[in-house]
N, C-alpha and C. Protein backbone atom coordinates (compact mmCIF):
# COMPACT_ATOMS: atom_id res chain seq x y z
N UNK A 1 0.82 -1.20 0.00
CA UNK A 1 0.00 0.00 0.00
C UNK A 1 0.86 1.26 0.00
N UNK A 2 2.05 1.29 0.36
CA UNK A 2 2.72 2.34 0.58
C UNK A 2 3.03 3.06 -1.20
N UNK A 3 3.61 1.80 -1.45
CA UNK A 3 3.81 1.89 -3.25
C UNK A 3 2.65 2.65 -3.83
N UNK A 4 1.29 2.64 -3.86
CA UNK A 4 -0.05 2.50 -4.36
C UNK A 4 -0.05 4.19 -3.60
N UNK A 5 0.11 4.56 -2.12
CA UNK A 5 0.16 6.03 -1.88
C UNK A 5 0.84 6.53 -2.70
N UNK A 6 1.97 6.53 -2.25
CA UNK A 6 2.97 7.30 -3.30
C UNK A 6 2.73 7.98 -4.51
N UNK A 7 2.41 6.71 -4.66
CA UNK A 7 2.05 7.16 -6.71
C UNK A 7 1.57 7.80 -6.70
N UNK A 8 -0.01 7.89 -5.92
CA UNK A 8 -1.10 8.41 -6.09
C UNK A 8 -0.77 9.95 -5.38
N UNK A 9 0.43 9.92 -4.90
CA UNK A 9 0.38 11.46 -4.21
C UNK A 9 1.61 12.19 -5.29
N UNK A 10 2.25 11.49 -5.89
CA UNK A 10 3.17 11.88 -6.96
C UNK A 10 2.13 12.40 -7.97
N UNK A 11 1.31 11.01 -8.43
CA UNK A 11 0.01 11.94 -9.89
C UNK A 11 -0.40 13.08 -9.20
N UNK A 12 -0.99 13.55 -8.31
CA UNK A 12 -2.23 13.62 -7.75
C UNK A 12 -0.93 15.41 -7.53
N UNK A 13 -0.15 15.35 -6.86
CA UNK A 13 0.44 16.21 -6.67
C UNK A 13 0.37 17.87 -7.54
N UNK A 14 1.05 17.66 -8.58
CA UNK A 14 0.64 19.06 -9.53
C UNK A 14 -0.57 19.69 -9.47
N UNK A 15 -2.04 18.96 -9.54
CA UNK A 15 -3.37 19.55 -9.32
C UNK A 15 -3.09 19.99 -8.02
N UNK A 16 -2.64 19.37 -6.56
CA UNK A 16 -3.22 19.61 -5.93
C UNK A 16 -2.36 21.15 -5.78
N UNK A 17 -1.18 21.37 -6.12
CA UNK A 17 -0.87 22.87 -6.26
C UNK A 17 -1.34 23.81 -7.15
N UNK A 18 -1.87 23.39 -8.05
CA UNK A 18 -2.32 24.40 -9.00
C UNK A 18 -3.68 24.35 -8.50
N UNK A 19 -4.37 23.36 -7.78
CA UNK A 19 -5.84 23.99 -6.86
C UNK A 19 -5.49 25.37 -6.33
N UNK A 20 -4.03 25.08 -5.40
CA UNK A 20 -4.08 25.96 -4.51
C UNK A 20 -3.62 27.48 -4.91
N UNK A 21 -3.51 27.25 -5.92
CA UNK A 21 -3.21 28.54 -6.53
C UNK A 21 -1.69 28.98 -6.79
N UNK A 22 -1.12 27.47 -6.05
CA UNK A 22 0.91 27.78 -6.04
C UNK A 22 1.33 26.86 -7.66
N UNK A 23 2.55 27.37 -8.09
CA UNK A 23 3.28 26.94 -9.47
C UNK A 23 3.55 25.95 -9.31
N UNK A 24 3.06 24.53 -9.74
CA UNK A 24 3.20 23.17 -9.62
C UNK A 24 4.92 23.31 -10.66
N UNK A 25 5.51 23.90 -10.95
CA UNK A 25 6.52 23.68 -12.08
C UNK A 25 7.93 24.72 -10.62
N UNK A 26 7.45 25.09 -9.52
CA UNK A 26 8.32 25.53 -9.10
C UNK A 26 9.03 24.91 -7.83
N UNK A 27 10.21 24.43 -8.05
CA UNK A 27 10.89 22.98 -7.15
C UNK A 27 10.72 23.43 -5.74
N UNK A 28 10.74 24.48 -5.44
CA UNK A 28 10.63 24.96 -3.77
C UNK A 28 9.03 24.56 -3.56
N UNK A 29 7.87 24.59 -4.35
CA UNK A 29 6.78 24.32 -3.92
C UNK A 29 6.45 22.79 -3.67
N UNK A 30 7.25 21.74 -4.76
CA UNK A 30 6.98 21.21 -4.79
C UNK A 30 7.84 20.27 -3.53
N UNK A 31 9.17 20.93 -3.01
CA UNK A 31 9.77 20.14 -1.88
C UNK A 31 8.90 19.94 -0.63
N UNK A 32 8.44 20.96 -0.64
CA UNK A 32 7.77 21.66 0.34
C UNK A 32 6.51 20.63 0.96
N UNK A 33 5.82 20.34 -1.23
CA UNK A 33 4.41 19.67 -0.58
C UNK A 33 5.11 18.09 0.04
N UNK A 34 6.46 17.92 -0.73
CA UNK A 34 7.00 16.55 -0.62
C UNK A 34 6.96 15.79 1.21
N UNK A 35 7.84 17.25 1.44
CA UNK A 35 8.06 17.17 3.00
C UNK A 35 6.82 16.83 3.58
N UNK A 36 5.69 17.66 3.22
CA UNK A 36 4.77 17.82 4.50
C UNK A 36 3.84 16.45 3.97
N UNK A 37 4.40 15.86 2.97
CA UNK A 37 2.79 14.82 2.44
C UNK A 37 3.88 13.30 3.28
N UNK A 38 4.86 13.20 3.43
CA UNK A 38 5.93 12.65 4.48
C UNK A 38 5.94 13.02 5.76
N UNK A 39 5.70 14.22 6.30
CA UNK A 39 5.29 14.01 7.67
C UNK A 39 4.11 13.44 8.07
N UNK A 40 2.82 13.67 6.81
CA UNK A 40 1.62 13.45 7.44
C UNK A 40 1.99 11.74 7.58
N UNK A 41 2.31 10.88 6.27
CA UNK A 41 2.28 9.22 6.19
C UNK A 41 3.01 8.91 7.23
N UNK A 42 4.58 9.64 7.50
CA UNK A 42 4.94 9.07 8.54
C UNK A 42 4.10 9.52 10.11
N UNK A 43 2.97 10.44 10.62
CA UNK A 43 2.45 10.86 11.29
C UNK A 43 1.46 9.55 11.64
N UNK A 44 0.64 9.24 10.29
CA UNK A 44 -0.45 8.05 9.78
C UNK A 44 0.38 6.74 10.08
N UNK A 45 1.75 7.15 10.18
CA UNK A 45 2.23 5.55 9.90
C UNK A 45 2.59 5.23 11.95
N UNK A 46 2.81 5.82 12.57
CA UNK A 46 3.21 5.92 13.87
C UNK A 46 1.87 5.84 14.76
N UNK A 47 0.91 6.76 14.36
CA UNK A 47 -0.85 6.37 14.94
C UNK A 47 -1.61 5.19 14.48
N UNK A 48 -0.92 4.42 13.52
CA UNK A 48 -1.16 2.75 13.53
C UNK A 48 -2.58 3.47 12.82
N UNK A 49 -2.50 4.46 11.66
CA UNK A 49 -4.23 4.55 10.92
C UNK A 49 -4.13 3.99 9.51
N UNK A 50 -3.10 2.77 9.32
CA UNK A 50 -3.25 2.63 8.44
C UNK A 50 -4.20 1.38 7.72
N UNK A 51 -5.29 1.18 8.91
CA UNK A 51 -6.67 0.19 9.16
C UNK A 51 -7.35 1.49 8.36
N UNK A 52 -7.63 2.65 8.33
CA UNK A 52 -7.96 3.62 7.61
C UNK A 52 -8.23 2.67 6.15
N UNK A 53 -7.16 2.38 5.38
CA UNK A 53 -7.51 1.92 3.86
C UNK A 53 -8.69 0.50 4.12
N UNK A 54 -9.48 -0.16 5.25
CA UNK A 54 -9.87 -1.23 5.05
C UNK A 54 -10.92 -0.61 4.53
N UNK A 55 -11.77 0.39 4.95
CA UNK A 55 -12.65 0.92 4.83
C UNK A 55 -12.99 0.99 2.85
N UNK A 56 -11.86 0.96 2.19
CA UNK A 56 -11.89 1.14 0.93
C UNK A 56 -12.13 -0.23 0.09
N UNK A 57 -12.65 -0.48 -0.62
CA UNK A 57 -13.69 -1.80 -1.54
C UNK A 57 -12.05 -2.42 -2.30
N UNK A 58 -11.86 -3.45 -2.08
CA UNK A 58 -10.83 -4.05 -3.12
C UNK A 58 -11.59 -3.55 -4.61
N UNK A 59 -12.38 -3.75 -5.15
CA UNK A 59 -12.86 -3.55 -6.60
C UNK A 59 -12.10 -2.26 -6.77
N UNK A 60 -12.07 -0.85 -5.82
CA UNK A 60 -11.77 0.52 -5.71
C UNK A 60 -10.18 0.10 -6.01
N UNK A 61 -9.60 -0.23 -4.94
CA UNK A 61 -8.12 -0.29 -4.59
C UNK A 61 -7.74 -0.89 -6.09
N UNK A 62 -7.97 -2.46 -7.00
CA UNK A 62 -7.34 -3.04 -7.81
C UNK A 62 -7.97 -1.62 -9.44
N UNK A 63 -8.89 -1.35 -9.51
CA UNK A 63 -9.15 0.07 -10.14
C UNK A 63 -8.16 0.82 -10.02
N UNK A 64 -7.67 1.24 -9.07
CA UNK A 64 -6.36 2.37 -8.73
C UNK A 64 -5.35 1.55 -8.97
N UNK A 65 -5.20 0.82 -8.53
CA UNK A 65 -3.76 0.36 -9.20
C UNK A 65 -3.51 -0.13 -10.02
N UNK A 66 -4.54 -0.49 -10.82
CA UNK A 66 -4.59 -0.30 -12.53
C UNK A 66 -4.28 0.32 -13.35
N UNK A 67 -4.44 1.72 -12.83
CA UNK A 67 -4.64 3.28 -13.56
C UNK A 67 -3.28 3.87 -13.09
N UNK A 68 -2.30 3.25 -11.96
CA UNK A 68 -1.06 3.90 -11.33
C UNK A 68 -0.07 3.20 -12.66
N UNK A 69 -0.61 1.39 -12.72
CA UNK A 69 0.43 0.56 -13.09
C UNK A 69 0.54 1.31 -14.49
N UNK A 70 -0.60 2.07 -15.22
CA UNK A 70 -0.90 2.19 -16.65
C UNK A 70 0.18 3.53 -16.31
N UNK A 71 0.03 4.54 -15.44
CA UNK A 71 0.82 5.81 -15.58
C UNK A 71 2.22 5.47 -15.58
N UNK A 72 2.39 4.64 -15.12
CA UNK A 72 3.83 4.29 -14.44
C UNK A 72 4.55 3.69 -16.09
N UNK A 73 3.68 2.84 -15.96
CA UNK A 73 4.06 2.12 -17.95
C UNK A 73 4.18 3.30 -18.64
N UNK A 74 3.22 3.65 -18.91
CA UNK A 74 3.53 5.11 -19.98
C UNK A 74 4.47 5.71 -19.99
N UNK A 75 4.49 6.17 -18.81
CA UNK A 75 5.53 7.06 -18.16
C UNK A 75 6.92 6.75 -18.89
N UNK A 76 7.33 5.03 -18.80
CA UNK A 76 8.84 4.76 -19.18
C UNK A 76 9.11 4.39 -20.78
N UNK A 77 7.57 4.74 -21.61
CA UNK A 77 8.12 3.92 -22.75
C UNK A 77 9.01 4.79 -23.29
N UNK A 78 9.19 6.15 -23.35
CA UNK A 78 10.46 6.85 -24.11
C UNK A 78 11.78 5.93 -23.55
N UNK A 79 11.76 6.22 -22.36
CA UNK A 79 13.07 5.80 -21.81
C UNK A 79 13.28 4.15 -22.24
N UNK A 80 12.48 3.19 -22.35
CA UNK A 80 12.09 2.68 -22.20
C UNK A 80 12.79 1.53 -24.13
N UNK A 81 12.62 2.66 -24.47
CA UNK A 81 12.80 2.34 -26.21
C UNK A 81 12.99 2.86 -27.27
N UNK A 82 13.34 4.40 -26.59
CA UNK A 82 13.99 5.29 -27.34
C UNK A 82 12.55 5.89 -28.08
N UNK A 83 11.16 6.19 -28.28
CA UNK A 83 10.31 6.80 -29.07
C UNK A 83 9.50 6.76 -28.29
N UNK A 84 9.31 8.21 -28.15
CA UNK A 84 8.12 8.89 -27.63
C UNK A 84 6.62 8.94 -28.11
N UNK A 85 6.05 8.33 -27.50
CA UNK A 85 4.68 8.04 -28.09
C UNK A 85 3.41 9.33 -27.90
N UNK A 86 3.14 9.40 -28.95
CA UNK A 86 2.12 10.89 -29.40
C UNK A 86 0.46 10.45 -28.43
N UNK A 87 -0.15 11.55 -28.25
CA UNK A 87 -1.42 10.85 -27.89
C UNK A 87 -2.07 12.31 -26.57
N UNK A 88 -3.10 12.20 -27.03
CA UNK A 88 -3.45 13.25 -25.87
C UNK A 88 -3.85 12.42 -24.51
N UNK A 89 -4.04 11.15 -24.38
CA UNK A 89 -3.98 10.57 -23.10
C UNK A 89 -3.25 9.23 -22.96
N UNK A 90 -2.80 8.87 -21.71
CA UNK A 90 -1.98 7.84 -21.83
C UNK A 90 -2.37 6.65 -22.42
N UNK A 91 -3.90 5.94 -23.07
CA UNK A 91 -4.19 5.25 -23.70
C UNK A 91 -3.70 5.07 -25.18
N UNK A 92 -3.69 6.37 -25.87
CA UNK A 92 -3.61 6.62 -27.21
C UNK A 92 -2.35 6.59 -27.43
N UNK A 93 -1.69 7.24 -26.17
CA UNK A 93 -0.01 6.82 -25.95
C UNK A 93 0.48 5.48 -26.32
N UNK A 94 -0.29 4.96 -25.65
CA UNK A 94 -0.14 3.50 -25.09
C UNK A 94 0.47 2.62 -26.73
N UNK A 95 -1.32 2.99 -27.30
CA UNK A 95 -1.17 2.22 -28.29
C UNK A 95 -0.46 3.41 -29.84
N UNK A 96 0.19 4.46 -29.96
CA UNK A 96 0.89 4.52 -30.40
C UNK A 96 2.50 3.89 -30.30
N UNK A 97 2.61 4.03 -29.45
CA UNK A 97 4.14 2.91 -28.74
C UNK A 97 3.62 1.92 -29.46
N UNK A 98 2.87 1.11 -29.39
CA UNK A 98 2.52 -0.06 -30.19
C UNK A 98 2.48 -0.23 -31.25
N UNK A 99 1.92 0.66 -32.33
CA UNK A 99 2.04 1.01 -33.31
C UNK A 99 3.09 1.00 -33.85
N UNK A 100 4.12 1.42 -33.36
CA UNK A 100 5.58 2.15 -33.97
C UNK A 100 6.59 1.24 -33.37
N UNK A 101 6.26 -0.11 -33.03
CA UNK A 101 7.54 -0.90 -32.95
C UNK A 101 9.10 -0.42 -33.54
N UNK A 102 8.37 -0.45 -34.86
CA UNK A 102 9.79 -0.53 -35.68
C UNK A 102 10.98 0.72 -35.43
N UNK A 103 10.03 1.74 -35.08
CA UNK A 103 10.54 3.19 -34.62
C UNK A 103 11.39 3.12 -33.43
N UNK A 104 11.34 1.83 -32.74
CA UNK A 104 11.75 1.99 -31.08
C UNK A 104 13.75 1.89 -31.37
N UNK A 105 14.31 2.08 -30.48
CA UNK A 105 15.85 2.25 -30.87
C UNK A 105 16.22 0.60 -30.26
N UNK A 106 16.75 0.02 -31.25
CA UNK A 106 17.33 -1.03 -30.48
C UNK A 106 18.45 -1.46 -29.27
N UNK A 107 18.97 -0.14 -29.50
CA UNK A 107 20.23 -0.46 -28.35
C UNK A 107 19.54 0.14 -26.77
N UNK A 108 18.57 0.77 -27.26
CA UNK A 108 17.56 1.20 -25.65
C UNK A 108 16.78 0.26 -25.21
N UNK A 109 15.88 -0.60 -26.32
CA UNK A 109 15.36 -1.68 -25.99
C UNK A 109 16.22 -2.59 -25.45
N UNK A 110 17.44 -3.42 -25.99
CA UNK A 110 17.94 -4.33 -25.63
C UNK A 110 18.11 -3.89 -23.98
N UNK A 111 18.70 -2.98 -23.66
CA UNK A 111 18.74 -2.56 -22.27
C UNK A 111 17.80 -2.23 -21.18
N UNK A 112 16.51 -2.37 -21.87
CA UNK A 112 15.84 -1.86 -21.03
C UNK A 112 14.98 -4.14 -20.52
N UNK A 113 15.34 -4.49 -21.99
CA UNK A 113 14.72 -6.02 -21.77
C UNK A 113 16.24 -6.68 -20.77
N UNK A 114 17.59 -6.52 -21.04
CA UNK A 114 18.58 -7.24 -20.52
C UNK A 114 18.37 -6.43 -18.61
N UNK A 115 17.23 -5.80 -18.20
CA UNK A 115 17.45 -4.96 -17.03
C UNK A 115 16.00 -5.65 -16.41
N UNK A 116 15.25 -5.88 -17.48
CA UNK A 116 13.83 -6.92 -16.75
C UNK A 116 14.98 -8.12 -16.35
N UNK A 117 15.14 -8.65 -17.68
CA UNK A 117 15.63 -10.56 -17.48
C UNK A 117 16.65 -10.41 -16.63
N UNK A 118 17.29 -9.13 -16.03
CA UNK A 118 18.30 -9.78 -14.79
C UNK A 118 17.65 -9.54 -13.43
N UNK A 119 16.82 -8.50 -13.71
CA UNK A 119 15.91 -8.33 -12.27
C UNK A 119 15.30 -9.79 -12.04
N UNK A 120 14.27 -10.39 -12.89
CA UNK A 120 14.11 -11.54 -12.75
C UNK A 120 14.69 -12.93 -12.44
N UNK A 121 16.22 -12.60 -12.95
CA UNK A 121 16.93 -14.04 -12.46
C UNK A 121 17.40 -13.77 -11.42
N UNK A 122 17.83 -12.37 -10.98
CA UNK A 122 18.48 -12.14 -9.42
C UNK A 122 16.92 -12.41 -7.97
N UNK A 123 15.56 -12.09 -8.94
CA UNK A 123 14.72 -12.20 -8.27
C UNK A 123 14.03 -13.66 -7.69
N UNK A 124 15.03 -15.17 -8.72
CA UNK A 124 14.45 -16.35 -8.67
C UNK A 124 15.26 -16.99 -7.48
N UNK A 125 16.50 -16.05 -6.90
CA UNK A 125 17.10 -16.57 -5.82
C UNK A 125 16.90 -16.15 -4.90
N UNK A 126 16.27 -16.99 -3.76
CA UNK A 126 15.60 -16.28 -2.75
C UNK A 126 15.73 -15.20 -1.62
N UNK A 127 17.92 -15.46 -1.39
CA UNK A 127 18.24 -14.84 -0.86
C UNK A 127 17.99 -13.12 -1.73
N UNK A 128 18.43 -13.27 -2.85
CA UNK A 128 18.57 -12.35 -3.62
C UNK A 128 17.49 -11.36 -3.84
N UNK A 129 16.45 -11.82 -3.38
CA UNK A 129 14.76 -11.18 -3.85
C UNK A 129 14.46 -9.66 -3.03
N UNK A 130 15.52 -9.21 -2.02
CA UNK A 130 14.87 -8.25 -1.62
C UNK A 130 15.63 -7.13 -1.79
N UNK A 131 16.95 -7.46 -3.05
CA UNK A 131 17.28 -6.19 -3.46
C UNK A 131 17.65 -6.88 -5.17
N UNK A 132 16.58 -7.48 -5.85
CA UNK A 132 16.70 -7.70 -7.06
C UNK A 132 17.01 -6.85 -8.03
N UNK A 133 15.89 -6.05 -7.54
CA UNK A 133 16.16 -4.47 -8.58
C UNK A 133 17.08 -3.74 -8.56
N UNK A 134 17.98 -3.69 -7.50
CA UNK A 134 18.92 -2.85 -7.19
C UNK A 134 20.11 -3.55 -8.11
N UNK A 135 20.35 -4.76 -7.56
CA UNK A 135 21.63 -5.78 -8.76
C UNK A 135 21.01 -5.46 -10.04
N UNK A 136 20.16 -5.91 -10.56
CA UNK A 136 19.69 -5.97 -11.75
C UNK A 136 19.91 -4.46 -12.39
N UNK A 137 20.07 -3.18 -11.90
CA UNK A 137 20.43 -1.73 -12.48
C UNK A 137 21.67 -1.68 -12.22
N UNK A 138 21.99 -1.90 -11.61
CA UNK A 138 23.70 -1.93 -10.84
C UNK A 138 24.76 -3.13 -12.22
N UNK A 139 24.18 -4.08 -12.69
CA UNK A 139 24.46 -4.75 -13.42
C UNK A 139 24.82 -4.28 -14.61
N UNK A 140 23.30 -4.06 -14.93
CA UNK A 140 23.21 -3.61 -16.38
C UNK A 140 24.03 -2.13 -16.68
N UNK A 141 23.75 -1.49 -15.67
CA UNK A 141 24.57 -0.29 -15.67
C UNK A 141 26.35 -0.52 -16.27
N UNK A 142 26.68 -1.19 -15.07
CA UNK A 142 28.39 -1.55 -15.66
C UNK A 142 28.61 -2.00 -16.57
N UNK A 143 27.53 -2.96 -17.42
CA UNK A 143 27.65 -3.53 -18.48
C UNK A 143 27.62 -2.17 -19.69
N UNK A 144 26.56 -1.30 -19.47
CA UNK A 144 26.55 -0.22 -20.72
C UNK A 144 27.30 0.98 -20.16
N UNK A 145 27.72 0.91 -19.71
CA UNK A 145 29.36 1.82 -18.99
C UNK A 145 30.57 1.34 -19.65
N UNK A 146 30.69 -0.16 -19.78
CA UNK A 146 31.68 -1.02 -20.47
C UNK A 146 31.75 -0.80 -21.86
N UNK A 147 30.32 -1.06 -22.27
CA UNK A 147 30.86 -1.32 -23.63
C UNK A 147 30.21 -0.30 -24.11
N UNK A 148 30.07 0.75 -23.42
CA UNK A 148 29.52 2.75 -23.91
C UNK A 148 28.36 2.35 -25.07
N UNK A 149 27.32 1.62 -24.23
CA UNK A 149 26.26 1.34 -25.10
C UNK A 149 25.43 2.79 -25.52
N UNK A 150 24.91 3.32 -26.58
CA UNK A 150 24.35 4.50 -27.02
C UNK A 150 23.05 4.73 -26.62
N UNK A 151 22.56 4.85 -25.29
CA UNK A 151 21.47 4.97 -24.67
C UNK A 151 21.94 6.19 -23.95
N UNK A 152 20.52 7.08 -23.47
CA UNK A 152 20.25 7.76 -23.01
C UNK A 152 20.38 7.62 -21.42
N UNK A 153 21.40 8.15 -20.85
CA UNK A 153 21.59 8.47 -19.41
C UNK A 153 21.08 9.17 -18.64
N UNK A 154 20.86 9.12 -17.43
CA UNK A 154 20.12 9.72 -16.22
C UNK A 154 20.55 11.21 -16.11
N UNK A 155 21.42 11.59 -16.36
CA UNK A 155 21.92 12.69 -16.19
C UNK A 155 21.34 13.22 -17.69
N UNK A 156 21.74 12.73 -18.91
CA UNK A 156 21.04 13.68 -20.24
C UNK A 156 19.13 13.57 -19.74
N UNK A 157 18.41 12.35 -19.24
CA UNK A 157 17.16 13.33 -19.07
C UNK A 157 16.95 14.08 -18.03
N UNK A 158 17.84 14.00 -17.27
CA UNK A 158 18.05 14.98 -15.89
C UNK A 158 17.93 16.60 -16.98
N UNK A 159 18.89 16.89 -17.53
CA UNK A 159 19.23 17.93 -18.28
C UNK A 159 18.63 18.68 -19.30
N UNK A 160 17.71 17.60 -20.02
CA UNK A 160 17.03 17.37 -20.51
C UNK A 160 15.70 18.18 -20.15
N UNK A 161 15.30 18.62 -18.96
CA UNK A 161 14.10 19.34 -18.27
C UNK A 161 14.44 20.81 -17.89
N UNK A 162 16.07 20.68 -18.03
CA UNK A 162 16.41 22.34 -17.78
C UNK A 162 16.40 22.51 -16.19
N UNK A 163 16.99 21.63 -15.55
CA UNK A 163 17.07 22.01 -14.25
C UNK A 163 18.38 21.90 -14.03
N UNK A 164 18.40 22.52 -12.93
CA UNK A 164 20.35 22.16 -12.18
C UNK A 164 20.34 20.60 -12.05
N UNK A 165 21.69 20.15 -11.03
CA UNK A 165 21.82 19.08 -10.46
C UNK A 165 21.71 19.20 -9.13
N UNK A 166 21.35 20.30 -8.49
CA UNK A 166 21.14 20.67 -7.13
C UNK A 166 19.47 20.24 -6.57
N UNK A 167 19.30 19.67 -5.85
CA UNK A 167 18.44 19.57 -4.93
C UNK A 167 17.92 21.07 -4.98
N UNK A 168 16.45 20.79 -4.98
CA UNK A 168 15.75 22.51 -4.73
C UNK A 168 15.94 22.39 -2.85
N UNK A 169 16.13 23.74 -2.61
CA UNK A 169 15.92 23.97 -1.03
C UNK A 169 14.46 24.14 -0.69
N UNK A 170 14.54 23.54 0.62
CA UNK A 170 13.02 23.29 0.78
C UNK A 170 12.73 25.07 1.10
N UNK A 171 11.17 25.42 0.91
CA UNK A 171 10.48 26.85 1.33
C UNK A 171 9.36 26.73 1.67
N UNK A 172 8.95 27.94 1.83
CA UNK A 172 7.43 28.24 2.43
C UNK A 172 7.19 28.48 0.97
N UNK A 173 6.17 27.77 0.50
CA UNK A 173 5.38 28.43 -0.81
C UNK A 173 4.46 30.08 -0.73
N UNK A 174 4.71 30.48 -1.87
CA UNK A 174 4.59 32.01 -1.76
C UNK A 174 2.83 31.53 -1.91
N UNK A 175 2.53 32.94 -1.01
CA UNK A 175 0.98 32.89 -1.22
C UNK A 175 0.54 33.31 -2.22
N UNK A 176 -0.93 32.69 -2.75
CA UNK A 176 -1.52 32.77 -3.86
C UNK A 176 -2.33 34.37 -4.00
N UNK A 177 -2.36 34.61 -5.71
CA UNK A 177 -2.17 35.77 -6.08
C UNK A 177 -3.96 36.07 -5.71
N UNK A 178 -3.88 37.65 -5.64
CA UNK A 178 -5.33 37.92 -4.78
C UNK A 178 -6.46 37.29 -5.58
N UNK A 179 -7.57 37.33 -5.01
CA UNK A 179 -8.33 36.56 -6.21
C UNK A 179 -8.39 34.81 -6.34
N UNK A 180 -7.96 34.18 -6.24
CA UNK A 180 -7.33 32.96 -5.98
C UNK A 180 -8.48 32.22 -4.97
């Protein structure tokens, strides 16, 4: 369930600043909501309210995490395969990515499938299962470090958005403009 918050406070996040009338695009607002949406879970998580979610219908809960697993997918197919899929919602996304196989870059694909199939084999050993994912990036990483495979690095889409490499400092978000 923690996974399933998260998300939902990561999507959910930008509206809920641009409700409030603060710049969802400005990193001090958004540390800010980071911090305080982390004090409240860890607040929720220490008052033992997290019997709170029984109250919610499994039909509800597997619905939501349907719609997280679909954002989350979307989310990586650039990275994912080198082509950005067109679409005014993540469905149309979906199935443009599909569409355009042939378009996808092979040396991003191969890396992004050689980074499932090792998560998975580090994940079939039992000791190994509770930091699979971590070997399995850690792996593949040294491997396309080695042989300077032509994929897109963390740092080019870091850069890529036009931000520093600095951590925003956390702030008080500026109050909303009159009217608001």
């Amino acid at each position: 369930m923690i996974t399933t918050l998260t998300s939902a406070i990561a999507l959910t996040g930008q509206s809920a600043l641009a409700d409030a009338g603060l710049d969802p695009h400005d990193a001090g607002n958004v540390a800010a909501l980071t911090v305080l949406v982390g004090v409240i879970m860890l607040l929720m998580g220490v008052l033992r309210l997290g019997v709170v979610l029984s109250f919610v219908s499994n039909a509800v809960m597997v619905g939501f995490s349907t719609g997280i697993a679909l954002q989350i997918i979307t989310g990586v197919l650039k990275d994912a395969t080198g082509y950005q899929p067109r679409g005014h919602n993540k469905l149309t996304q979906l199935a443009d990515w599909l569409v355009h196989v042939g378009d996808w870059k092979p040396s991003a694909t191969l890396v992004a499938a050689a980074t499932v199939a090792a998560w998975a084999l580090a994940r079939a050993v039992k000791r190994l299962e509770p930091v699979a994912l971590l070997i399995a990036m850690v792996a593949v990483s040294v491997v396309v470090a080695v042989l300077g495979t032509d994929v897109e690095l963390v740092r080019d889409m870091w850069s890529s958005y036009g931000t520093s490499r600095a951590s925003p400092p956390p702030c008080r978000p500026s109050p909303p403009p009159p009217g608001m």
